[in-house]
N, C-alpha and C. Protein backbone atom coordinates (compact mmCIF):
# COMPACT_ATOMS: atom_id res chain seq x y z
N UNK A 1 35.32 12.70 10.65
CA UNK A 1 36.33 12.45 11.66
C UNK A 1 36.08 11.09 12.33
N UNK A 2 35.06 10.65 12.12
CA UNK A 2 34.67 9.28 13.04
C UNK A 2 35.11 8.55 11.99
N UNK A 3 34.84 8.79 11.03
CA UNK A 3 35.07 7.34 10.49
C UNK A 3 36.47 6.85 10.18
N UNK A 4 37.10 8.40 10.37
CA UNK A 4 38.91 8.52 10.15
C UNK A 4 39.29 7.41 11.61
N UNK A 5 38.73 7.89 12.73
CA UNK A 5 38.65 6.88 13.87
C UNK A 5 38.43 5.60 13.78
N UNK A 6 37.15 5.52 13.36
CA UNK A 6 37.21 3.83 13.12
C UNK A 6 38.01 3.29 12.16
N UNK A 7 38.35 3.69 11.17
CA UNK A 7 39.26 3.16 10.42
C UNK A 7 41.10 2.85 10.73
N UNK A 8 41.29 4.12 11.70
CA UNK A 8 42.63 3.79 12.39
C UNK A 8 42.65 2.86 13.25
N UNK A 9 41.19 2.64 14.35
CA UNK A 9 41.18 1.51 15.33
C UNK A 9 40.83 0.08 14.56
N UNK A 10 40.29 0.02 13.48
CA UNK A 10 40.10 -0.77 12.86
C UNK A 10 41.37 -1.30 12.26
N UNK A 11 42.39 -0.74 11.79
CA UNK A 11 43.82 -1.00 11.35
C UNK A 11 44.54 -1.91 12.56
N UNK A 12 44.08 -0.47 13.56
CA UNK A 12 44.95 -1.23 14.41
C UNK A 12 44.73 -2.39 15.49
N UNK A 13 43.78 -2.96 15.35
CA UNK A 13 42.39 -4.42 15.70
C UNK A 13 43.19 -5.49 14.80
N UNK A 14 43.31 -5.08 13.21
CA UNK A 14 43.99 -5.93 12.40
C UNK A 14 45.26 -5.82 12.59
N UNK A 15 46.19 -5.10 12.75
CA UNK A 15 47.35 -5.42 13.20
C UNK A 15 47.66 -5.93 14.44
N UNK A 16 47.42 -5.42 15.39
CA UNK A 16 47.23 -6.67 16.33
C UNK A 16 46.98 -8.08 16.58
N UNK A 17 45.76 -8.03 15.62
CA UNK A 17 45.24 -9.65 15.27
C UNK A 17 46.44 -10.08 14.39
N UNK A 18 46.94 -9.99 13.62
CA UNK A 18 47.97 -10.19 12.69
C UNK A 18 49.66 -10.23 13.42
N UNK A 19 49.93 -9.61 14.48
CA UNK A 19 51.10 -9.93 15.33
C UNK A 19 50.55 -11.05 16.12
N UNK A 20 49.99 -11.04 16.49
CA UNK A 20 49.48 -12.22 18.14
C UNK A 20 49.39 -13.51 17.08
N UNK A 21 48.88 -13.83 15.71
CA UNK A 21 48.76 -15.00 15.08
C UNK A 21 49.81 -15.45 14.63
N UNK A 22 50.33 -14.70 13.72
CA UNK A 22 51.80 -14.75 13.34
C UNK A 22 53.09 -14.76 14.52
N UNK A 23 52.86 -14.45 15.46
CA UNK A 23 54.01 -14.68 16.99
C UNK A 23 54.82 -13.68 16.87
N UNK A 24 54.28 -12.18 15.83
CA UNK A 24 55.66 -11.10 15.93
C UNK A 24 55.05 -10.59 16.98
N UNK A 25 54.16 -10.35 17.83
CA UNK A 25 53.90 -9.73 19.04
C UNK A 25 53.37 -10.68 20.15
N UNK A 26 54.10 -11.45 20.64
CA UNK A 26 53.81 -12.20 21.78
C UNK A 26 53.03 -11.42 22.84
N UNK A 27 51.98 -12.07 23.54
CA UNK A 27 51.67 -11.61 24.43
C UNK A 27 51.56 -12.49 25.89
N UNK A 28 52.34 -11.87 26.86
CA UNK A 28 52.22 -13.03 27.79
C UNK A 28 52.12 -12.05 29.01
N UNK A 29 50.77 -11.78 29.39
CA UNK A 29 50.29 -11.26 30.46
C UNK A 29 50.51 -11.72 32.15
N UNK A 30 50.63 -12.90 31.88
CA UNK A 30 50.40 -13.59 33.30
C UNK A 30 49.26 -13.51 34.17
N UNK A 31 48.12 -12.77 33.26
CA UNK A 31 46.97 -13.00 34.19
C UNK A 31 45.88 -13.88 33.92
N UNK A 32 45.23 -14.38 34.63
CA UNK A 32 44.04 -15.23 34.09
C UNK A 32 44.57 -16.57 33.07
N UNK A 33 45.94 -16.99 33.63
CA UNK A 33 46.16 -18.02 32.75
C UNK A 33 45.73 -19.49 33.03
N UNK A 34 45.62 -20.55 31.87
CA UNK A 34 44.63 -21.64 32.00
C UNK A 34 45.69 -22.62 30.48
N UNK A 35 45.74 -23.54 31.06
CA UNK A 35 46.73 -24.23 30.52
C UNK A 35 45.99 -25.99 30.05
N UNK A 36 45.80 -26.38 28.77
CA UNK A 36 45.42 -27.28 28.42
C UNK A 36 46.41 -28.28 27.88
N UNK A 37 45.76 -29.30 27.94
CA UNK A 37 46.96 -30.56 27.51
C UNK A 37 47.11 -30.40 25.42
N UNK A 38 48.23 -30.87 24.89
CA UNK A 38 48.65 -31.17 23.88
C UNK A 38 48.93 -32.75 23.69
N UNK A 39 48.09 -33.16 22.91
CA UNK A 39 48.24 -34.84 22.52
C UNK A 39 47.51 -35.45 23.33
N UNK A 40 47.49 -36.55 23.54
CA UNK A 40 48.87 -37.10 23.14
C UNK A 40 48.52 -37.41 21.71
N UNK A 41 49.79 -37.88 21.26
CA UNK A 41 49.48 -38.70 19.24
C UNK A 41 50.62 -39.60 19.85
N UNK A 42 50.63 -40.33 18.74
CA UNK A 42 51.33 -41.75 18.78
C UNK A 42 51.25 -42.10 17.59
N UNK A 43 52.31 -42.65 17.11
CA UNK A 43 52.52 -43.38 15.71
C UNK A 43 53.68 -44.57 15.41
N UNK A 44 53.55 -45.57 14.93
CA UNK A 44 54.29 -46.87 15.00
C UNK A 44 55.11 -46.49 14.01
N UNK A 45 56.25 -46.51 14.20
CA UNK A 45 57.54 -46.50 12.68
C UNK A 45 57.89 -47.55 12.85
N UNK A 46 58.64 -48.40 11.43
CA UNK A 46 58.65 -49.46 10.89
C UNK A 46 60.64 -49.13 11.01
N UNK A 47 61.30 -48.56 11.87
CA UNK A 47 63.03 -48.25 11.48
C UNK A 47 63.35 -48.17 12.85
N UNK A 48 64.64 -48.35 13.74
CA UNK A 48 64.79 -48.30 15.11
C UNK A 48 64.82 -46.76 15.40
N UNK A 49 64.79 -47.11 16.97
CA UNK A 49 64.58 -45.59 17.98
C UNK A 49 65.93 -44.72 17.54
N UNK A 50 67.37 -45.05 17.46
CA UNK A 50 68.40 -44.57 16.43
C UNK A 50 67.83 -43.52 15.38
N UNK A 51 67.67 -44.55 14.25
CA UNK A 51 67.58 -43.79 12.72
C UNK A 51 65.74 -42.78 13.22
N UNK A 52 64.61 -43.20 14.04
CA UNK A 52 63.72 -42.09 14.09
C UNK A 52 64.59 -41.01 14.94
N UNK A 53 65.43 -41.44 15.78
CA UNK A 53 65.73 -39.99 16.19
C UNK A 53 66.59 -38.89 15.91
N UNK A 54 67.31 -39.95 15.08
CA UNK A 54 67.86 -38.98 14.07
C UNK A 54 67.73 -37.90 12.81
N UNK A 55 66.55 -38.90 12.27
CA UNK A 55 65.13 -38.23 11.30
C UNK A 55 64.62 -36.26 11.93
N UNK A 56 64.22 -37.15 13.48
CA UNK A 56 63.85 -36.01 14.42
C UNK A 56 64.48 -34.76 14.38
N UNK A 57 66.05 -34.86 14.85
CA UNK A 57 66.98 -34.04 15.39
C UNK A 57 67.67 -33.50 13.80
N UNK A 58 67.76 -33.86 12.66
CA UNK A 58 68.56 -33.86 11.77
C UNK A 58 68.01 -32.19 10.96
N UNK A 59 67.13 -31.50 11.27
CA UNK A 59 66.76 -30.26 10.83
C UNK A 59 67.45 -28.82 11.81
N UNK A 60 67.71 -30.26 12.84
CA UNK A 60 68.68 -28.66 13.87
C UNK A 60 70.20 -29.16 13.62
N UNK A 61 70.63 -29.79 13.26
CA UNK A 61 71.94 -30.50 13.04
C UNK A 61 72.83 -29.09 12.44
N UNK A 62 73.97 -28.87 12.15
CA UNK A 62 74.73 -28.19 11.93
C UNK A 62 74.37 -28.16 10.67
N UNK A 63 73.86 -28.79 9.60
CA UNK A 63 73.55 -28.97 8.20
C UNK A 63 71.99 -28.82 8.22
N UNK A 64 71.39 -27.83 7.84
CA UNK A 64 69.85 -27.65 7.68
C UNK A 64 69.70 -28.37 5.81
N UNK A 65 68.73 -29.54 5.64
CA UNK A 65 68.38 -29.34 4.26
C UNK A 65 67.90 -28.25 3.88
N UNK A 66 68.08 -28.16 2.73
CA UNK A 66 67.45 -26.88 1.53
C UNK A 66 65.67 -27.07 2.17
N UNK A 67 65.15 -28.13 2.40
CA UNK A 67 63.83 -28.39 2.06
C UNK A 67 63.30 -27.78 3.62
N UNK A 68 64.05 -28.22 4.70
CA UNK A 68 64.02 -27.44 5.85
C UNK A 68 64.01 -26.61 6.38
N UNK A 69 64.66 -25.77 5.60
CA UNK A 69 65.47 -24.70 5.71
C UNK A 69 64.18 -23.31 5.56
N UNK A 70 63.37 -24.09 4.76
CA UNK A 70 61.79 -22.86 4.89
C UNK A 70 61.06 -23.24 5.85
N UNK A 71 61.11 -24.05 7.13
CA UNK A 71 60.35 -24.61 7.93
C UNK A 71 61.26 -24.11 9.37
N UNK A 72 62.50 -24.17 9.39
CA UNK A 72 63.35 -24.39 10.80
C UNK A 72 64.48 -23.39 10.49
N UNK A 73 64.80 -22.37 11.52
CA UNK A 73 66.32 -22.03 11.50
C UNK A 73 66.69 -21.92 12.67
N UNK A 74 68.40 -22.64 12.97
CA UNK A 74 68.80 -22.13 14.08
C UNK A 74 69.54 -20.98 14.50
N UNK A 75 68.87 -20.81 15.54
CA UNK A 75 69.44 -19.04 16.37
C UNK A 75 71.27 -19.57 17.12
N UNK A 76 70.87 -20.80 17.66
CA UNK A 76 72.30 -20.63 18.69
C UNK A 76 71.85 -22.38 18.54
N UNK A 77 73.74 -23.00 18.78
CA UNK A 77 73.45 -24.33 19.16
C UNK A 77 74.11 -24.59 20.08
N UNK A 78 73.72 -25.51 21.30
CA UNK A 78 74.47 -26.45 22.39
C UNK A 78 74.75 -27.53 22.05
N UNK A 79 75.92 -28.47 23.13
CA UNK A 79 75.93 -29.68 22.38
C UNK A 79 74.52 -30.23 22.69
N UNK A 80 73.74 -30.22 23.32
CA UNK A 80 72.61 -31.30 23.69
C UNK A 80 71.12 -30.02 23.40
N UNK A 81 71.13 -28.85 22.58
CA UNK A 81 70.33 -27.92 23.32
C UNK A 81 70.20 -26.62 21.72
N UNK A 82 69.45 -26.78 20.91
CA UNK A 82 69.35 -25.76 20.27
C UNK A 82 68.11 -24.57 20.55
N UNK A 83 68.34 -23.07 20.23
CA UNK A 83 67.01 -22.16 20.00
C UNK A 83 66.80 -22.03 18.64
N UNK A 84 66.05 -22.44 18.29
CA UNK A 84 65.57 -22.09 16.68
C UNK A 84 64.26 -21.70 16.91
N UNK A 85 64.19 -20.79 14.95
CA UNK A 85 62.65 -20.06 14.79
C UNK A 85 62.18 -21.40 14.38
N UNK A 86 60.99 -21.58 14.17
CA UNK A 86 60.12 -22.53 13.36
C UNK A 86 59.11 -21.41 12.59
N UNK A 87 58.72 -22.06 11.53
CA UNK A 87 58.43 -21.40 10.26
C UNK A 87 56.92 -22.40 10.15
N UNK A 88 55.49 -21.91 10.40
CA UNK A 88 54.10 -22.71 9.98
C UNK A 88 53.18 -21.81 9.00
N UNK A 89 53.00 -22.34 7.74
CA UNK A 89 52.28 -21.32 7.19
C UNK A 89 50.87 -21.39 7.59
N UNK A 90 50.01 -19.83 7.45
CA UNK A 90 48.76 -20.25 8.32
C UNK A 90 48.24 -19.92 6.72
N UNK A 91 47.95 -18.91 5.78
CA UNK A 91 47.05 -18.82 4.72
C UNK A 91 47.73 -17.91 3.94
N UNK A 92 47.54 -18.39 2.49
CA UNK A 92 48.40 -17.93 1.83
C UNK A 92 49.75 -17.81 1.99
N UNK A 93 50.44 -16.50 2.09
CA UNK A 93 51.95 -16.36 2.17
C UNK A 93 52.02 -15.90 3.73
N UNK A 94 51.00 -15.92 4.52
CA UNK A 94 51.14 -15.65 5.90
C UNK A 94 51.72 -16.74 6.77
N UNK A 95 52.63 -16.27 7.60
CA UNK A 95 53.37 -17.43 8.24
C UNK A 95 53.21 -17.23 9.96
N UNK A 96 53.44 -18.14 10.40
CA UNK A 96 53.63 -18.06 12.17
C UNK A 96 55.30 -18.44 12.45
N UNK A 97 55.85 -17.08 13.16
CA UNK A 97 57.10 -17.83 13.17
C UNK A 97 57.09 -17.98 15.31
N UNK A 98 57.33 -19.23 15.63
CA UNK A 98 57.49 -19.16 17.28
C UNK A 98 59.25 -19.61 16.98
N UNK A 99 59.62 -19.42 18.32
CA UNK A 99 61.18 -19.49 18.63
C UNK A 99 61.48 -20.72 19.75
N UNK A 100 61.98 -21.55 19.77
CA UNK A 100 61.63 -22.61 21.08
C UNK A 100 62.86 -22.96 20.85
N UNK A 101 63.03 -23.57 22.37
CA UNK A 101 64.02 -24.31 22.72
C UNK A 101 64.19 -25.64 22.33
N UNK A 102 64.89 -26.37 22.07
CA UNK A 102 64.66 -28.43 21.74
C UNK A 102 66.24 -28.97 22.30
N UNK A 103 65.54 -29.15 23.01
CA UNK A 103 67.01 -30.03 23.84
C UNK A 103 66.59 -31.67 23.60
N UNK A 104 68.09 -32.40 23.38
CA UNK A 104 67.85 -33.25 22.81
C UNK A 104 68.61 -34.35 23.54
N UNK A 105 67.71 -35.51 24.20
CA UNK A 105 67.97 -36.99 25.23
C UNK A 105 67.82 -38.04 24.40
N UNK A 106 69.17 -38.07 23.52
CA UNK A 106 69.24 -38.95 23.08
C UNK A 106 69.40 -40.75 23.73
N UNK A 107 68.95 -41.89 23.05
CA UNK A 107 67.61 -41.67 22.25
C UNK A 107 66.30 -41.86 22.44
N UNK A 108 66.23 -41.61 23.80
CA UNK A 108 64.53 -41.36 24.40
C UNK A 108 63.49 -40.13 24.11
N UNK A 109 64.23 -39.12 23.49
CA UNK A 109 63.04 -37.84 23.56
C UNK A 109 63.93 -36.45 23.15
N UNK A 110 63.29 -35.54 22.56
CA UNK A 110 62.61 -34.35 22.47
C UNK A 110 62.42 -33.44 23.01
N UNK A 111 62.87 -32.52 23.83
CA UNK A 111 61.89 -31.62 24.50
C UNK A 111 61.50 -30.61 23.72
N UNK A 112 60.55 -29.71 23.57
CA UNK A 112 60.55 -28.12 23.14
C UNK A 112 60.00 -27.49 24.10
N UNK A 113 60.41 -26.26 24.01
CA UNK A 113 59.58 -25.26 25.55
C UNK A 113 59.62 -23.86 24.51
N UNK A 114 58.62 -23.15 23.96
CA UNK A 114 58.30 -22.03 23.41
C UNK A 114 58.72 -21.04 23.91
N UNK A 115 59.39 -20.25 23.47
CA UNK A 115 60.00 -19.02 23.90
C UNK A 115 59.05 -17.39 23.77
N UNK A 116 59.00 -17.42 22.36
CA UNK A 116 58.28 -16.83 21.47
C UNK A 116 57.02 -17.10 20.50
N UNK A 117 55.59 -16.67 20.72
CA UNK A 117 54.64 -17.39 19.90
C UNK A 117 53.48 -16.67 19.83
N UNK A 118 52.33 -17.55 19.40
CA UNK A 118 51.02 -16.57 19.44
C UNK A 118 50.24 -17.25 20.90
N UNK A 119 51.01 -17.96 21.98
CA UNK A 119 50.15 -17.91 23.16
C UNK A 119 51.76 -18.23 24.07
N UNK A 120 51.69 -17.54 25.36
CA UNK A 120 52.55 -17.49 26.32
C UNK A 120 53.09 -18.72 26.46
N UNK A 121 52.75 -19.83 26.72
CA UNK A 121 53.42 -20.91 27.57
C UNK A 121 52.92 -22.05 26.73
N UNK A 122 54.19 -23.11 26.19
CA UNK A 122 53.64 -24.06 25.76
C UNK A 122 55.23 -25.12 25.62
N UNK A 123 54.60 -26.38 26.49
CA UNK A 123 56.02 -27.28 26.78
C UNK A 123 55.36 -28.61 25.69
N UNK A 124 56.54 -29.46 24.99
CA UNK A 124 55.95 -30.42 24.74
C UNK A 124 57.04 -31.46 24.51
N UNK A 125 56.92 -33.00 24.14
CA UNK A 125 57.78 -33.93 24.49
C UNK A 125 57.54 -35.21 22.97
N UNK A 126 58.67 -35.36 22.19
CA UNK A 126 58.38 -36.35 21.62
C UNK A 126 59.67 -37.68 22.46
N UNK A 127 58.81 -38.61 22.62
CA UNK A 127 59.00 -39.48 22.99
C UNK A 127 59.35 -41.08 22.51
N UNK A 128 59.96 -41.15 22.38
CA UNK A 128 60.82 -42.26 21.05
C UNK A 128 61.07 -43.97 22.11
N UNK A 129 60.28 -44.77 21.97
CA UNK A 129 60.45 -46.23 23.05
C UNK A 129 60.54 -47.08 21.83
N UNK A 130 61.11 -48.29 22.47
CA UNK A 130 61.82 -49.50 21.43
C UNK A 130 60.92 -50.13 21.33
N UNK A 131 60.06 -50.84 20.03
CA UNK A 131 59.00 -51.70 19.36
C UNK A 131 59.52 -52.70 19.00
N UNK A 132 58.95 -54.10 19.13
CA UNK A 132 59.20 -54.82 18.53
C UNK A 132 57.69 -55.04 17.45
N UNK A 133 58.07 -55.22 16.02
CA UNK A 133 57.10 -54.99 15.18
C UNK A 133 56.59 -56.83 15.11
N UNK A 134 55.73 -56.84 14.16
CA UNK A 134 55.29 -58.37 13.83
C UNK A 134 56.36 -58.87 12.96
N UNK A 135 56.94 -60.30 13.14
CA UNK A 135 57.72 -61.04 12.62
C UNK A 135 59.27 -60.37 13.38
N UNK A 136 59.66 -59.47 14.36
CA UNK A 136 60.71 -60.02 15.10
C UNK A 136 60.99 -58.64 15.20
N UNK A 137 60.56 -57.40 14.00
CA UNK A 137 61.93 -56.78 13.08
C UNK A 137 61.59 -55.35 14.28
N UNK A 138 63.00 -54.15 14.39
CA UNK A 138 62.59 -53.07 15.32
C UNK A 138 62.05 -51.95 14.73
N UNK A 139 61.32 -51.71 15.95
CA UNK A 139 60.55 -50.66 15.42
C UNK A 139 60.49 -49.17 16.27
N UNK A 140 59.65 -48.13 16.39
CA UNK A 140 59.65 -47.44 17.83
C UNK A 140 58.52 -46.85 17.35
N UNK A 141 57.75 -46.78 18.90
CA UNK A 141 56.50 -46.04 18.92
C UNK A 141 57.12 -44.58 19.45
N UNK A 142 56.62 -43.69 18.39
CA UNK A 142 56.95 -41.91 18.66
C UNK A 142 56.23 -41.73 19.32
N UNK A 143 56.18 -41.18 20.15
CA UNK A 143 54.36 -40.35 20.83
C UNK A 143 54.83 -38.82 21.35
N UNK A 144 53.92 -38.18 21.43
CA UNK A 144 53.96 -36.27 21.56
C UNK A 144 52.74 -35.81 22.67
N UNK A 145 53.09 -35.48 23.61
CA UNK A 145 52.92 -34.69 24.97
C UNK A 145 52.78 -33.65 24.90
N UNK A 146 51.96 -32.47 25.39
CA UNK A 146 52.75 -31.03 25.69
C UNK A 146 51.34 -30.53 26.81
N UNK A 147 51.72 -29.40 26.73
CA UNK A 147 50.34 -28.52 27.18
C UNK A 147 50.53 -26.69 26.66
N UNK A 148 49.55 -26.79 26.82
CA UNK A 148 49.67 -25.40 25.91
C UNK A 148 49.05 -24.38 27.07
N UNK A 149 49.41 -22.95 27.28
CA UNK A 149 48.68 -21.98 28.29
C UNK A 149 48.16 -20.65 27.42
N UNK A 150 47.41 -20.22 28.01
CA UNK A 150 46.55 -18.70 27.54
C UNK A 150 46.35 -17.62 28.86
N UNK A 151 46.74 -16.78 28.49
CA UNK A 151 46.44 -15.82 29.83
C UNK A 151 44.74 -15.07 29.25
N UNK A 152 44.31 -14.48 30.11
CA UNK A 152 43.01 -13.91 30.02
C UNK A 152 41.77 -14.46 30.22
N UNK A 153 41.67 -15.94 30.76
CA UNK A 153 40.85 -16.71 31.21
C UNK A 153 39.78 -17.52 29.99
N UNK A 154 38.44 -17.09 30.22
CA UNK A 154 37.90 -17.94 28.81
C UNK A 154 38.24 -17.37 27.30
N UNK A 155 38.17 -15.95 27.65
CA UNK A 155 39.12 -15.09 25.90
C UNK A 155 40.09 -15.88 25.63
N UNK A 156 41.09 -16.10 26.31
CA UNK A 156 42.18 -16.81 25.93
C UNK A 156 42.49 -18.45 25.73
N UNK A 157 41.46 -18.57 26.89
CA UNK A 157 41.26 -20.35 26.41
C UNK A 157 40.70 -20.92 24.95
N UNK A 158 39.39 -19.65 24.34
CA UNK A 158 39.06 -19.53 22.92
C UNK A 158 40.24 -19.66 21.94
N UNK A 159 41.08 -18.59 22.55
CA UNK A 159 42.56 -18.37 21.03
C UNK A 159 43.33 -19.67 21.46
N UNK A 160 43.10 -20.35 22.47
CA UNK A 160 43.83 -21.71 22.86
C UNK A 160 43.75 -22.33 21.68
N UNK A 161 42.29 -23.05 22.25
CA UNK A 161 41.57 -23.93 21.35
C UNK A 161 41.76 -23.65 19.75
N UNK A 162 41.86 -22.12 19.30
CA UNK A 162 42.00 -22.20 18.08
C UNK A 162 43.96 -22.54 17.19
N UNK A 163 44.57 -22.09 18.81
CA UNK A 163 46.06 -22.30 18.12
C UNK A 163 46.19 -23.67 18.41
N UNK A 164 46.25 -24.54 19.56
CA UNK A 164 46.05 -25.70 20.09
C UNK A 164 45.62 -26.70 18.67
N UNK A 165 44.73 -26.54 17.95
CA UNK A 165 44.40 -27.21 16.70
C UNK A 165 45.28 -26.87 15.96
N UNK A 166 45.95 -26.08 15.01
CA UNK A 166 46.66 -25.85 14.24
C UNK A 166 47.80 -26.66 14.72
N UNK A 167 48.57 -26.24 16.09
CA UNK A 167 49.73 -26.77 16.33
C UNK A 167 49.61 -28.25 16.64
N UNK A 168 49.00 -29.08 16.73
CA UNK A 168 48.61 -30.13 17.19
C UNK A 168 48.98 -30.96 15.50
N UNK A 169 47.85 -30.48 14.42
CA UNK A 169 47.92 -30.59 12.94
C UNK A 169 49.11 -30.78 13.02
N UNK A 170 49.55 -29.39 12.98
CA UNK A 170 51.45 -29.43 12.54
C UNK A 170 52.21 -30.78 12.95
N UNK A 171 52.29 -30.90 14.40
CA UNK A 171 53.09 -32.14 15.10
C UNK A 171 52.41 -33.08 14.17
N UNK A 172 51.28 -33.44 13.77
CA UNK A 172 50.80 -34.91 13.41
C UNK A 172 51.48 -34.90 11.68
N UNK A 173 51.31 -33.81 10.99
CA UNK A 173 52.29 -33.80 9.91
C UNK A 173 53.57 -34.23 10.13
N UNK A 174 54.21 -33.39 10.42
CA UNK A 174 55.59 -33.78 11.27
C UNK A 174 55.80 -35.48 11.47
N UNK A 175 54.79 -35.91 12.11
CA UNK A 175 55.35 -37.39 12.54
C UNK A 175 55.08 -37.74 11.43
N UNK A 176 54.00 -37.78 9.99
CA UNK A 176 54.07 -38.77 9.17
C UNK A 176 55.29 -38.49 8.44
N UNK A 177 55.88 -37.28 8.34
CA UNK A 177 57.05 -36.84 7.46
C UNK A 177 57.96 -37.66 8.39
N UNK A 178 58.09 -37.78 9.08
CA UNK A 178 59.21 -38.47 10.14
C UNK A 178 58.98 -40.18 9.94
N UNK A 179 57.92 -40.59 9.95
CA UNK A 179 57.55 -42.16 9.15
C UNK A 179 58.10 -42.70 8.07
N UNK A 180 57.63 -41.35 7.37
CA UNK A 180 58.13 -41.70 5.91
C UNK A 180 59.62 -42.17 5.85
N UNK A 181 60.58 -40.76 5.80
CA UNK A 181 61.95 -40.43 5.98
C UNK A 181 62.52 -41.76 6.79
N UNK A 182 62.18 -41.93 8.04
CA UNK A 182 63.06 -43.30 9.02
C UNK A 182 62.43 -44.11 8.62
N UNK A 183 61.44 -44.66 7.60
CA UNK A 183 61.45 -46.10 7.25
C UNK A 183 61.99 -46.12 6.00
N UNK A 184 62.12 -45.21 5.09
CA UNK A 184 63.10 -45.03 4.04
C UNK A 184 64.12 -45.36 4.00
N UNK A 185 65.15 -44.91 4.86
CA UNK A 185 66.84 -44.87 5.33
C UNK A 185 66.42 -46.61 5.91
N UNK A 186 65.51 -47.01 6.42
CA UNK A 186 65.55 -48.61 7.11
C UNK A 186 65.99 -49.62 5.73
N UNK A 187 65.12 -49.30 4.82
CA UNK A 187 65.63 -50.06 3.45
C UNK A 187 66.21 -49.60 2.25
């Protein structure tokens, strides 16, 4: 009989662990919460603040690419203001899906504010300013802001630190895919 016990609490240790990573069971306690910074990153594109922010915004657009389309979906759109899931694979065929808001100030910035995820509270900002590159030509420096929160004090500042890295990764992918793409369309 015990071990019938440990094996059900043991299931259910892994299922738990397995909702809270993946974001199907959010948990947002409100107690003991502790909130760390996200970024900053920064990256020089070689195409104007225009065509990067369009790069940016063009996966919530009324037209999702095919290639997107396993990464981003939208729930509801505003004119200035979508909720979409986002789609991060963590190992193997295991995925994290969070739900966020991205309202969009064109062409200065970005917002996202997390709705749904594997930690309560997390705001962040890509930020799009006009470059002038070497020899005359335009450019824009992207850069990414946020902060991320954990309820439960140092327990939760731990699962911070460990989602905080992943999602951090993600954004810095993101911007080189966003490099690539808006200096592409430049020539």
């Amino acid at each position: 009989m015990r071990a019938v016990r440990l094996a059900v609490a043991g299931a259910g240790l892994g299922a738990g662990y397995l909702g809270l990573v993946t974001g199907a069971v959010p948990v947002d306690l409100g107690v003991g919460r502790r909130v760390r910074p996200l970024g900053p990153l920064r990256i020089d594109v070689a195409a104007s603040r225009e065509t990067v922010f369009d790069v940016v915004a063009e996966p919530y657009g009324e037209r999702t690419s095919r290639a997107m389309q396993a990464k981003v979906r939208v729930l509801e759109r505003g004119s200035d203001l979508v909720l979409a899931e986002h789609y991060t694979p963590i190992r193997g065929r295991l995925q994290a899906t969070t739900v966020e808001t991205v309202r969009f100030r064109r062409p200065e910035a970005v917002d996202f504010r997390l709705v749904r995820g594997p930690v309560p509270h997390v705001v962040e900002t890509f930020t799009l300013e006009p470059l002038r590159l070497a020899g005359g030509d335009e450019g824009t420096r992207l850069s990414y802001t946020g902060e991320l929160g954990t309820d439960l004090w140092a327990l939760g500042s731990r699962w911070g630190d460990v989602v905080a890295s992943r999602w951090q990764a993600v954004v810095a992918e993101a911007f080189e895919t966003v490099r690539a793409e808006a200096e592409r369309r430049r020539h």
